[in-house]
Protein backbone atom coordinates (compact mmCIF):
# COMPACT_ATOMS: atom_id res chain seq x y z
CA UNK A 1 47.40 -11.94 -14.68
CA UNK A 2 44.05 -10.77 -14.76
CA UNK A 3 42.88 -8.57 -17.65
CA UNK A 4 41.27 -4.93 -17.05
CA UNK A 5 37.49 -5.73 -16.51
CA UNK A 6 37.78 -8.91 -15.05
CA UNK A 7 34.67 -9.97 -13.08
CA UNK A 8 35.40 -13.17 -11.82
CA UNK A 9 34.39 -12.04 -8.46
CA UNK A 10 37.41 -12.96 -6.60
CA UNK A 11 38.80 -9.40 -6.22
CA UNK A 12 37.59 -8.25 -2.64
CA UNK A 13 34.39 -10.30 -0.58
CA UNK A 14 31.70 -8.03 0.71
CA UNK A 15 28.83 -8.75 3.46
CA UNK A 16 25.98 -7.00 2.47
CA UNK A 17 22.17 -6.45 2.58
CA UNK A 18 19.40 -4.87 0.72
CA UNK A 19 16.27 -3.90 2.11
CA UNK A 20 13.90 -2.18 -0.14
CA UNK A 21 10.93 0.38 1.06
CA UNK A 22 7.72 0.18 -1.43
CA UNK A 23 4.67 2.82 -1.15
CA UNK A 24 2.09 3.05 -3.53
CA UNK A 25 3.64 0.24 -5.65
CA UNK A 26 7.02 2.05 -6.13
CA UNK A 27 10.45 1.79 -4.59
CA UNK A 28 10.76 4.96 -2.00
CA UNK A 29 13.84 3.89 -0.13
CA UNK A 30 16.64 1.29 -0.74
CA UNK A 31 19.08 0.40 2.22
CA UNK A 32 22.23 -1.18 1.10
CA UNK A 33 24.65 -1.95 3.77
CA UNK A 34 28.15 -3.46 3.21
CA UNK A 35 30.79 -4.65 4.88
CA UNK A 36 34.03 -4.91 3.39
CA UNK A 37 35.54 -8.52 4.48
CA UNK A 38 38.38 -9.42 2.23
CA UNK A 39 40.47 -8.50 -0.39
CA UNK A 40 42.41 -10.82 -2.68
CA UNK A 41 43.13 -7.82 -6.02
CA UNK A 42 46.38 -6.02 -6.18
CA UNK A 43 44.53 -3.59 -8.00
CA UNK A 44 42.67 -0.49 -6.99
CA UNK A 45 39.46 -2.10 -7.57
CA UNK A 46 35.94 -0.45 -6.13
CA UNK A 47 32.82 -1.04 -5.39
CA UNK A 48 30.04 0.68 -8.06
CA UNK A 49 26.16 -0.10 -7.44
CA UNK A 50 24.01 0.06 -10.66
CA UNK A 51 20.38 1.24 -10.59
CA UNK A 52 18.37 0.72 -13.65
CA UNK A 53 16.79 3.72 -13.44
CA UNK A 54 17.23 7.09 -14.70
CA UNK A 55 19.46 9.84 -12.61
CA UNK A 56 16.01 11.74 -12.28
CA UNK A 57 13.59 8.84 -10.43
CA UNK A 58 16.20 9.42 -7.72
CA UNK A 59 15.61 12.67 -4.79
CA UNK A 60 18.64 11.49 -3.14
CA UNK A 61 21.60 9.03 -2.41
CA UNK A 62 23.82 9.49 0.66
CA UNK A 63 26.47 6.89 2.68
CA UNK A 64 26.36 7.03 6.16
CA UNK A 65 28.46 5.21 8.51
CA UNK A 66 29.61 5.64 12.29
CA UNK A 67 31.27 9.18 11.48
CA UNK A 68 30.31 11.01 8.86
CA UNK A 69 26.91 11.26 6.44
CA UNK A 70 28.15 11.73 2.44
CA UNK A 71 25.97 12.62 -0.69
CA UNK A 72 26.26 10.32 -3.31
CA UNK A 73 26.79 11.92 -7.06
CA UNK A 74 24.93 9.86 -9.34
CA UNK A 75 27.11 8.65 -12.70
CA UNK A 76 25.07 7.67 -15.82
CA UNK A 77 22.19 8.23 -18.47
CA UNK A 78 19.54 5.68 -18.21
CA UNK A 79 20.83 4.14 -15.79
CA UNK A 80 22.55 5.82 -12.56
CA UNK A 81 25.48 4.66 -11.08
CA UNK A 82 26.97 5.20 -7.56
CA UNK A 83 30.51 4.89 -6.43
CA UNK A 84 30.29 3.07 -3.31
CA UNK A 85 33.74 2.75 -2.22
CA UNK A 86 36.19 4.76 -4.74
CA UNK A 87 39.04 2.18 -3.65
CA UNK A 88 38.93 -1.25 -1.34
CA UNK A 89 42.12 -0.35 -0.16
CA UNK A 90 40.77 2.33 1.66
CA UNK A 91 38.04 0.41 3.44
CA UNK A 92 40.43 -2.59 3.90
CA UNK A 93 43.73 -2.01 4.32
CA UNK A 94 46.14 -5.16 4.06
CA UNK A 95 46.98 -6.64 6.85
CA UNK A 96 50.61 -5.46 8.42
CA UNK A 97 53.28 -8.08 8.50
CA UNK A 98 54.86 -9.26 11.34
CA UNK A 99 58.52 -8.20 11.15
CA UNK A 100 59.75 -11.06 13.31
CA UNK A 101 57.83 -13.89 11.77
CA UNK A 102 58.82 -12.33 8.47
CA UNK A 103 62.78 -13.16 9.12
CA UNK A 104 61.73 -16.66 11.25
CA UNK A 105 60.06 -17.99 7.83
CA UNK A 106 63.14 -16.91 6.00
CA UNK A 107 66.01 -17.94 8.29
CA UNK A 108 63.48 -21.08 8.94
C-alpha cells in the first residue's frame, strides 16, 4: 500500500508537450498540452504543474480544450502552482467491465 505522497510515478501516465514562447530574453507564453493515457492509482490523485516563479510574473493561466476555455487560479508564494486536473478520474474514467466475460472468468 502506497503511502500519502508517494511519487513513484506509477499512479496515472500522461502524453504531454511543452512548448515555450521567449521575447526579449523572457518566457511570454508556455503551452502545455496533456493527454491523460492511463491510470494505475485507486486514489484520487491529480495532476499539479509547478512554476518557479512568483504568482505575480504571471498575466494569465487558462485550460482550453475542445469545449470550454477555464482560468487557472494560481496556488503558492514564490512559486505558483496550477491544478491541472483536480482528479484523474475525471479525465479517465476506468474502463467498464464486461458483465458477461465477468461471470465466463468466474464460472471458467
Amino acid at each position: 500500500m502506497a503511502a500519502q505522497g508517494d511519487y513513484d510515478f506509477n499512479d496515472a501516465v500522461f502524453n504531454y508537450n511543452i512548448e515555450e514562447t521567449k521575447q526579449d530574453g523572457l518566457v511570454k507564453q508556455i503551452a502545455f498540452s496533456v493527454l491523460p493515457v492511463a491510470r494505475g492509482a485507486i486514489y484520487d490523485n491529480a495532476l499539479k504543474l509547478l512554476i518557479n516563479t512568483p504568482i505575480s510574473n504571471i498575466t494569465s493561466a487558462v485550460i482550453k480544450n475542445k469545449v470550454e476555455t477555464t482560468v487557472l487560479v494560481p496556488i503558492a508564494d514564490n512559486q505558483t502552482l496550477f491544478i491541472i486536473i483536480d482528479k484523474i478520474e475525471d479525465a479517465l474514467p476506468p474502463p467498464k467491465v464486461n458483465l458477461f466475460l465477468k461471470m465466463f472468468q468466474i464460472f471458467k
